[in-house]
Structure formats: structure tokens, C-alpha cells
C-alpha atoms as a PDB file:
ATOM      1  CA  UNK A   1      60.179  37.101  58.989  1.00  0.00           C
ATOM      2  CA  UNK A   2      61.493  38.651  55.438  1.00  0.00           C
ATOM      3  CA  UNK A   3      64.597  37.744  56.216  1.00  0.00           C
ATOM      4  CA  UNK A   4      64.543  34.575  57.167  1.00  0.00           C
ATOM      5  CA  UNK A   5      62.636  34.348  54.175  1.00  0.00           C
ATOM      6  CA  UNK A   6      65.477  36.004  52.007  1.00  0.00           C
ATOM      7  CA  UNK A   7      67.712  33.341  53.776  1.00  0.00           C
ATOM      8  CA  UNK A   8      66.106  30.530  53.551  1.00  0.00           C
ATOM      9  CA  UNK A   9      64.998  30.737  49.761  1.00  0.00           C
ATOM     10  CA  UNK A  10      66.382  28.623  47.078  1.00  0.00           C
ATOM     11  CA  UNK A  11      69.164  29.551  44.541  1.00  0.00           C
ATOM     12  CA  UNK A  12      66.473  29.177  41.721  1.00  0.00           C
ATOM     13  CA  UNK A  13      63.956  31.533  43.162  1.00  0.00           C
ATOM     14  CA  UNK A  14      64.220  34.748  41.878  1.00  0.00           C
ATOM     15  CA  UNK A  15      63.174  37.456  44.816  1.00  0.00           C
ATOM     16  CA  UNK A  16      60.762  39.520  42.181  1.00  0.00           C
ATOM     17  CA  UNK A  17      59.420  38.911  38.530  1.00  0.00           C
ATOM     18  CA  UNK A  18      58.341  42.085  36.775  1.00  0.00           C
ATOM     19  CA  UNK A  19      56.842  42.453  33.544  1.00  0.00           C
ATOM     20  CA  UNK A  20      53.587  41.387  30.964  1.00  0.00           C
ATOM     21  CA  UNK A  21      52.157  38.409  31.295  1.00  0.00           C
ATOM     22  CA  UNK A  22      50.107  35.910  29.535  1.00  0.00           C
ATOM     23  CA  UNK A  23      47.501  33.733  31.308  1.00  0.00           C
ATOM     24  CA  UNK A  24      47.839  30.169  31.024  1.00  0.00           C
ATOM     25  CA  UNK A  25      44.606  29.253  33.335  1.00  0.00           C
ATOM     26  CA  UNK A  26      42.606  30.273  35.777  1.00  0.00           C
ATOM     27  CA  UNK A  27      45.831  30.198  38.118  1.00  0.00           C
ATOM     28  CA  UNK A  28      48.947  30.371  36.307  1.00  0.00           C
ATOM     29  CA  UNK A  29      50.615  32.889  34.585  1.00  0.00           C
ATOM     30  CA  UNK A  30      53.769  33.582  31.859  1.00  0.00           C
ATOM     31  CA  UNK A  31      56.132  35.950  31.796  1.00  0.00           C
ATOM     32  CA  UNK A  32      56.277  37.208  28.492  1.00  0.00           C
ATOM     33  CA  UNK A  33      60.133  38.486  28.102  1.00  0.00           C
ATOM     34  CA  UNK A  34      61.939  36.205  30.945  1.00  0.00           C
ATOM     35  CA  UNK A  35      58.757  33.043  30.068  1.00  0.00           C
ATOM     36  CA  UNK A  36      59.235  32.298  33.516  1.00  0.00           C
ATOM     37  CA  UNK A  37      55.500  30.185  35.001  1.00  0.00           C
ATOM     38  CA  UNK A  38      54.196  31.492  37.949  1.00  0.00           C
ATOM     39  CA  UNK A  39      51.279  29.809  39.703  1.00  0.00           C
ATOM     40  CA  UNK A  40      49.563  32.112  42.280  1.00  0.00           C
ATOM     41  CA  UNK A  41      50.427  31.446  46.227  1.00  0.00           C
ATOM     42  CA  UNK A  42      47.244  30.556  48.332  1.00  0.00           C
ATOM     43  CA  UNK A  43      44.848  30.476  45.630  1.00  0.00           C
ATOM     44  CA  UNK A  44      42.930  27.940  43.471  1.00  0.00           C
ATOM     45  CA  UNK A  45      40.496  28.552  40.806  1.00  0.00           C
ATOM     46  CA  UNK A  46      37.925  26.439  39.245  1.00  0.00           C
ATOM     47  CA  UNK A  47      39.111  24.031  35.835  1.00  0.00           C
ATOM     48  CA  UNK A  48      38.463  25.352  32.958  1.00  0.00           C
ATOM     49  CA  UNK A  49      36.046  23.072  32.025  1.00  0.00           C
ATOM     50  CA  UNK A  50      34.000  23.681  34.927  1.00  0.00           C
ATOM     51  CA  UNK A  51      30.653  25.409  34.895  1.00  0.00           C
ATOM     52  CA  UNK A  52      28.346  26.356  37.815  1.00  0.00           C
ATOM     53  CA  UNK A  53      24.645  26.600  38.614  1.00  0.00           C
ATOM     54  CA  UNK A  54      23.390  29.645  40.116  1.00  0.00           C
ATOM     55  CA  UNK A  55      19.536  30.268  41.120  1.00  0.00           C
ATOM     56  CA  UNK A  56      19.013  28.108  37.977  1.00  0.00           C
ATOM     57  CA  UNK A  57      20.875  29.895  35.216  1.00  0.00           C
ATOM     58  CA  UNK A  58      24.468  27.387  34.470  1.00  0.00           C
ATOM     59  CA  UNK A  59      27.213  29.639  33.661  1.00  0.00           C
ATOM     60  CA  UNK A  60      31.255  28.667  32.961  1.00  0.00           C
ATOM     61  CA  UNK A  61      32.645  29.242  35.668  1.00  0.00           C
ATOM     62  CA  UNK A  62      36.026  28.316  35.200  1.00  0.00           C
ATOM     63  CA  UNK A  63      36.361  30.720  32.109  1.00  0.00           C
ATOM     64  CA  UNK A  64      35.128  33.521  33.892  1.00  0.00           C
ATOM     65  CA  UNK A  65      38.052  32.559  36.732  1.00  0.00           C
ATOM     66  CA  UNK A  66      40.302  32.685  33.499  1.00  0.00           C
ATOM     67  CA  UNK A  67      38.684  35.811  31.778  1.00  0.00           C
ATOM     68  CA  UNK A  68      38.661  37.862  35.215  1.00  0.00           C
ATOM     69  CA  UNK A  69      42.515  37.223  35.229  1.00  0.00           C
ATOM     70  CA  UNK A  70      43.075  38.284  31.954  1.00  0.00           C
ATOM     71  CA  UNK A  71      40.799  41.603  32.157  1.00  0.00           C
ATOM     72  CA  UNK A  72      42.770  42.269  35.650  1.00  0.00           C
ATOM     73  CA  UNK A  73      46.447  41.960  34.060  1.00  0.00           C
ATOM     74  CA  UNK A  74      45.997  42.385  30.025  1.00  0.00           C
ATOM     75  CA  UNK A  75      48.164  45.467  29.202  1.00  0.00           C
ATOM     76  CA  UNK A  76      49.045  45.965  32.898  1.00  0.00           C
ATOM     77  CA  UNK A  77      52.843  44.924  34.258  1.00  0.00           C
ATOM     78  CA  UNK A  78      52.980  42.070  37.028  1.00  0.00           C
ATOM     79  CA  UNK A  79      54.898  41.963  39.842  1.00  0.00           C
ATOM     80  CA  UNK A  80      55.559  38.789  41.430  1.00  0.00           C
ATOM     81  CA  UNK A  81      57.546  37.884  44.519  1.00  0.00           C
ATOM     82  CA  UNK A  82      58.543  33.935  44.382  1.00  0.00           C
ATOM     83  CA  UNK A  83      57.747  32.267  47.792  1.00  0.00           C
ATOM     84  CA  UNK A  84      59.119  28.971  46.241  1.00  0.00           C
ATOM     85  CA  UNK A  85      58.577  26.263  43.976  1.00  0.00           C
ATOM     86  CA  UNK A  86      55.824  23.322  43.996  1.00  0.00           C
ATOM     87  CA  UNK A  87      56.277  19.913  43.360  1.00  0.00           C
ATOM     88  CA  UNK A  88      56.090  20.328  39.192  1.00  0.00           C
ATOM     89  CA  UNK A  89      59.286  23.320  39.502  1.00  0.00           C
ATOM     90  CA  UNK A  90      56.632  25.512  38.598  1.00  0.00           C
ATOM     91  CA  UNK A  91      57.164  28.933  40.837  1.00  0.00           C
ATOM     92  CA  UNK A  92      54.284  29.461  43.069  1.00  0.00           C
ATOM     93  CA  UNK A  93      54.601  33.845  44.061  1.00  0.00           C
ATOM     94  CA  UNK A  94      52.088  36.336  45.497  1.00  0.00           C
ATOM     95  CA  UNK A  95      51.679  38.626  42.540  1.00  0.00           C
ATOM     96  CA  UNK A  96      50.428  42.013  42.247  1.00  0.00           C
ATOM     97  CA  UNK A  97      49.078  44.891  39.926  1.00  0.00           C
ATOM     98  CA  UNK A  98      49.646  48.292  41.448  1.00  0.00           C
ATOM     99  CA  UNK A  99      48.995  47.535  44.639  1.00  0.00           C
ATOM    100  CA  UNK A 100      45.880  45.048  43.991  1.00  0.00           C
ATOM    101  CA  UNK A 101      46.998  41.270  45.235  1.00  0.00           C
ATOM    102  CA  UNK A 102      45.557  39.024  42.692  1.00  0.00           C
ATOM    103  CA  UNK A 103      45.203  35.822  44.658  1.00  0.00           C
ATOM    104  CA  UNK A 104      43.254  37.904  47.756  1.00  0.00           C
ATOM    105  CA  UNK A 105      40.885  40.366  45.286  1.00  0.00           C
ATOM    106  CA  UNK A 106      39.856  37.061  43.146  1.00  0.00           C
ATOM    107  CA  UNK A 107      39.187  35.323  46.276  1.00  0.00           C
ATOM    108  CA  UNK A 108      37.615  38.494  47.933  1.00  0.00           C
ATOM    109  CA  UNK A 109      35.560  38.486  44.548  1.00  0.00           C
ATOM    110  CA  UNK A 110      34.158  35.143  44.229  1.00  0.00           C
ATOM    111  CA  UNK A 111      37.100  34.172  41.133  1.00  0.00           C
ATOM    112  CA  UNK A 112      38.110  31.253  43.266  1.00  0.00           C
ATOM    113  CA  UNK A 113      39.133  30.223  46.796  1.00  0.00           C
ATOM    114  CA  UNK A 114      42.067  30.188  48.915  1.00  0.00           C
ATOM    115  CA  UNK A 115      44.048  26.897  49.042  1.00  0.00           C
ATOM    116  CA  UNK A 116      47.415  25.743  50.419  1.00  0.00           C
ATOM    117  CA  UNK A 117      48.619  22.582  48.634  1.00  0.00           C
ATOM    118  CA  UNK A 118      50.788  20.282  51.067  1.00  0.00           C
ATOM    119  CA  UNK A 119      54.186  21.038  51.602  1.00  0.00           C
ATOM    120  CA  UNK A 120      53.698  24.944  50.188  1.00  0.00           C
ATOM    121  CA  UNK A 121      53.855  28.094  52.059  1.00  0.00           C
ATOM    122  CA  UNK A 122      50.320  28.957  53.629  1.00  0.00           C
ATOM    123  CA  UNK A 123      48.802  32.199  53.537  1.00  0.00           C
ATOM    124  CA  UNK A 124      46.011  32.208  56.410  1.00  0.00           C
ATOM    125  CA  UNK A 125      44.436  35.887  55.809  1.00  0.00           C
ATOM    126  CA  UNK A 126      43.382  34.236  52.611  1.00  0.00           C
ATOM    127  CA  UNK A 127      40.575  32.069  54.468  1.00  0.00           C
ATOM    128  CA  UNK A 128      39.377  35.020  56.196  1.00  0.00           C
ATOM    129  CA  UNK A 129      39.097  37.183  53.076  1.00  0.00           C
ATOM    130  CA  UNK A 130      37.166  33.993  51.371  1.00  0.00           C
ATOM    131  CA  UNK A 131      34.876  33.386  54.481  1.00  0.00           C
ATOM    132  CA  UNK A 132      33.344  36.552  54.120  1.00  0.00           C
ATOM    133  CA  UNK A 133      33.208  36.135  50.419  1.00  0.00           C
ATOM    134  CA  UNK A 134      31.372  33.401  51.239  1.00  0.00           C
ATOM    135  CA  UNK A 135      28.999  34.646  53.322  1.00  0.00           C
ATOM    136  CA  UNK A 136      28.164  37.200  50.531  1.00  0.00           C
ATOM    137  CA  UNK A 137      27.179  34.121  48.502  1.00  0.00           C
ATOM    138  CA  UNK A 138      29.392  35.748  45.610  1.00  0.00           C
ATOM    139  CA  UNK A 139      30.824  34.196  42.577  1.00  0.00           C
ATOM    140  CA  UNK A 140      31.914  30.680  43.075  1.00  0.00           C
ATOM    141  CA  UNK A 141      29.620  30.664  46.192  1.00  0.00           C
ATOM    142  CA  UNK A 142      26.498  31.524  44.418  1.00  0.00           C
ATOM    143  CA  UNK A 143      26.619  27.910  43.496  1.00  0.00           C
ATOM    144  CA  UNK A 144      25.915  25.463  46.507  1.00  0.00           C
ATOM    145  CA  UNK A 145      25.918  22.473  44.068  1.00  0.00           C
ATOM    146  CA  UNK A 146      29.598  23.043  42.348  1.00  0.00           C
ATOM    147  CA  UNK A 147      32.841  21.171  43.377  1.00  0.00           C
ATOM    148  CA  UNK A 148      36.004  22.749  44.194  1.00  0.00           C
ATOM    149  CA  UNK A 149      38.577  22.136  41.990  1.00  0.00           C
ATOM    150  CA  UNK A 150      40.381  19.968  43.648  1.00  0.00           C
ATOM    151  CA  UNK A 151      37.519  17.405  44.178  1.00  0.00           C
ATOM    152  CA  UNK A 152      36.323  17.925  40.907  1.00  0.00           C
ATOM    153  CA  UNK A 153      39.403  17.209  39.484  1.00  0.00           C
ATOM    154  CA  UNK A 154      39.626  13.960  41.452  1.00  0.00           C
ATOM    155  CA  UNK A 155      36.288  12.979  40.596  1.00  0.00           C
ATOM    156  CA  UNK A 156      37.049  13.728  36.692  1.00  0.00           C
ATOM    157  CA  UNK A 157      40.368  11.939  36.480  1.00  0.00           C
ATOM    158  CA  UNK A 158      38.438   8.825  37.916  1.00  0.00           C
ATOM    159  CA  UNK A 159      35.907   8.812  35.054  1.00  0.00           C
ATOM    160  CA  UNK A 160      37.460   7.897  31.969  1.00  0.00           C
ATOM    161  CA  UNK A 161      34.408   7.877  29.598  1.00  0.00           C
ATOM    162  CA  UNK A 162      32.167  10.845  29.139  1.00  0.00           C
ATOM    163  CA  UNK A 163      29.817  11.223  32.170  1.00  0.00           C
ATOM    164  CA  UNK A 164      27.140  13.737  33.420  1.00  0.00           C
ATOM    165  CA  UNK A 165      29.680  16.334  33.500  1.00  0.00           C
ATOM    166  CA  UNK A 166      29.893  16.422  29.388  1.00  0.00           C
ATOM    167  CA  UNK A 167      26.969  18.261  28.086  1.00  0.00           C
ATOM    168  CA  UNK A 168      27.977  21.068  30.954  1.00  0.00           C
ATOM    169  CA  UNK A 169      31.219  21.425  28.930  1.00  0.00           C
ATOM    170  CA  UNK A 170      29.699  21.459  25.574  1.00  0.00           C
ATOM    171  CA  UNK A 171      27.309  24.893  27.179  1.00  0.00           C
ATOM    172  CA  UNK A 172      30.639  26.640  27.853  1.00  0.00           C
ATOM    173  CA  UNK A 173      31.574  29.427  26.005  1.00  0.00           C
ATOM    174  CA  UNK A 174      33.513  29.210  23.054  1.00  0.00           C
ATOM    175  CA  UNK A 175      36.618  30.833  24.350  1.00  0.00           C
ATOM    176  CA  UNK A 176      40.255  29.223  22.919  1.00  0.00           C
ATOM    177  CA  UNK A 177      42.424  27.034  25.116  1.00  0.00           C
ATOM    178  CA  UNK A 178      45.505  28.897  26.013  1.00  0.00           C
ATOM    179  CA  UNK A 179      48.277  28.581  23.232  1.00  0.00           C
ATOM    180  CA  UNK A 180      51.628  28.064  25.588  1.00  0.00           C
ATOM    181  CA  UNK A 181      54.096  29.224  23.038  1.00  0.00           C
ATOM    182  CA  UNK A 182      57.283  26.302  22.745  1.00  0.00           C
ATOM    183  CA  UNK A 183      60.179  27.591  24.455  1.00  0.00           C
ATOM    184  CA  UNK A 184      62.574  26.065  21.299  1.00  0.00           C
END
């Protein structure tokens, strides 16, 4: 299978990315030297804005997706093997520190869930490793009541004026936006 792989991969799509990173969200990462955007294969992570209810205490979920991201790769290199590229360009790789797979420990962990968007490469062990997660009611599934992100964000871009989602947002913590640097 790795070499039809190698064969059948795209000019643009470098076989490995290797370096620091900065996090961009709870899914995407930037190459700090080549500022080459990697989004992780098989994964999704809650929004940002998103917070969660667990046995009655509401806690920001998505920043803790974004914050156990950062803690896992700040000051450690990234390697990333490109699979391909979604429908924004944007490279979507399985990515690694040492020998820790980010997308399948944060999913193992609770950080977020495993996903395959349409027309990307799918990565089945990744609904295994989240079933159990599930069934250990940890992280993300501590909170019966919380969309995924991909319904959330469907039921958010619908509702253009502030809803019952707002104060939620305003409880988050006060952690910064990511600052993508302008590649001029």
C-alpha cells in the first residue's frame, strides 16, 4: 500500500514535513521555517468557541482541544507525512512527536474525535481508538449534551444574531486567538 501511495500522490505533496510548529486551532498546525499548514488526517476537534457541560461544571472545551495541542508539540519537532490535500489546498498529514500520533492519542484522550471529511483519505483504526474513548466517558464524552463540531458549526453559521450559545462563549477562558503571521 506505501507505494501505491508514493505513486499515486500529487506533485505538491511533500512525502514528510519536519520541524517546530505553531498551532493555529484545535486541528491545524504551521510550520514555522517552511510555514507550510497542515490539518491533522482523521481527526476533528471541537471550535474554539465551544464549551462543554460535564456533571454540571461548563468548561471550554474547544481551548482545552487547542491548549492540549500546544502542551503536546510546544518546544518539541513535528513530523508530518502529507496524505494529500483537502478541498481549501490546505495539507491534511498524520503527524507525529517521537513516536506519539497526535490525531489517535487526542482522540484516545478525549481532545476530539475521529472524522473523515468526504472525498479525504479515511483512517478506520481511528473509530476504534475513539469508541473505547467513549466508553470511558472521557473528555469530549464526559459531555452527553455537546455538539460535534461539525453540527455545531452548522447550527452556528445558521444563526446570524447572538443566540443561547453567547453567554457560553463569554465563560471561556481568556486565552488569545491564534496570531497567523502574514506570509508577505
Amino acid at each position: 500500500p506505501t507505494v501505491s501511495l508514493a505513486k499515486g500522490r500529487p506533485a505538491d505533496v511533500p512525502r514528510q514535513i519536519y520541524g517546530k510548529i505553531q498551532v493555529i486551532d484545535t486541528t491545524t498546525l504551521k510550520f514555522v521555517k517552511t510555514r507550510q499548514v497542515v490539518r491533522l488526517a482523521g481527526y476533528e476537534a471541537p471550535r474554539l468557541e465551544q464549551t462543554a457541560l460535564s456533571e454540571g461544571v461548563q468548561w471550554p472545551v474547544g481551548q482545552v482541544s487547542r491548549a492540549w495541542l500546544i502542551l503536546r508539540t510546544l518546544g518539541q519537532n513535528v513530523n508530518c507525512a502529507p496524505i494529500g490535500r483537502d478541498s481549501n489546498k490546505v495539507l491534511i498529514a498524520h503527524c507525529f512527536v517521537g513516536e506519539t500520533n497526535l490525531a489517535a492519542t487526542a482522540i484516545a484522550e478525549g481532545i476530539g474525535y475521529a472524522f473523515n471529511y468526504p472525498n479525504e483519505p479515511h483512517v478506520p483504526a481511528y473509530f476504534d481508538i475513539e469508541r473505547k474513548a467513549r466508553g470511558l466517558g472521557f473528555g469530549v464524552w464526559s459531555s452527553p449534551d455537546r455538539s460535534p463540531p461539525w453540527l455545531y458549526t452548522a447550527l452556528s453559521g445558521k444563526a446570524k444574531e447572538p443566540d443561547s450559545q453567547s453567554p457560553e462563549v463569554e465563560t471561556a477562558l481568556p486565552l488569545p486567538l491564534p496570531v497567523i503571521p502574514d506570509d508577505t
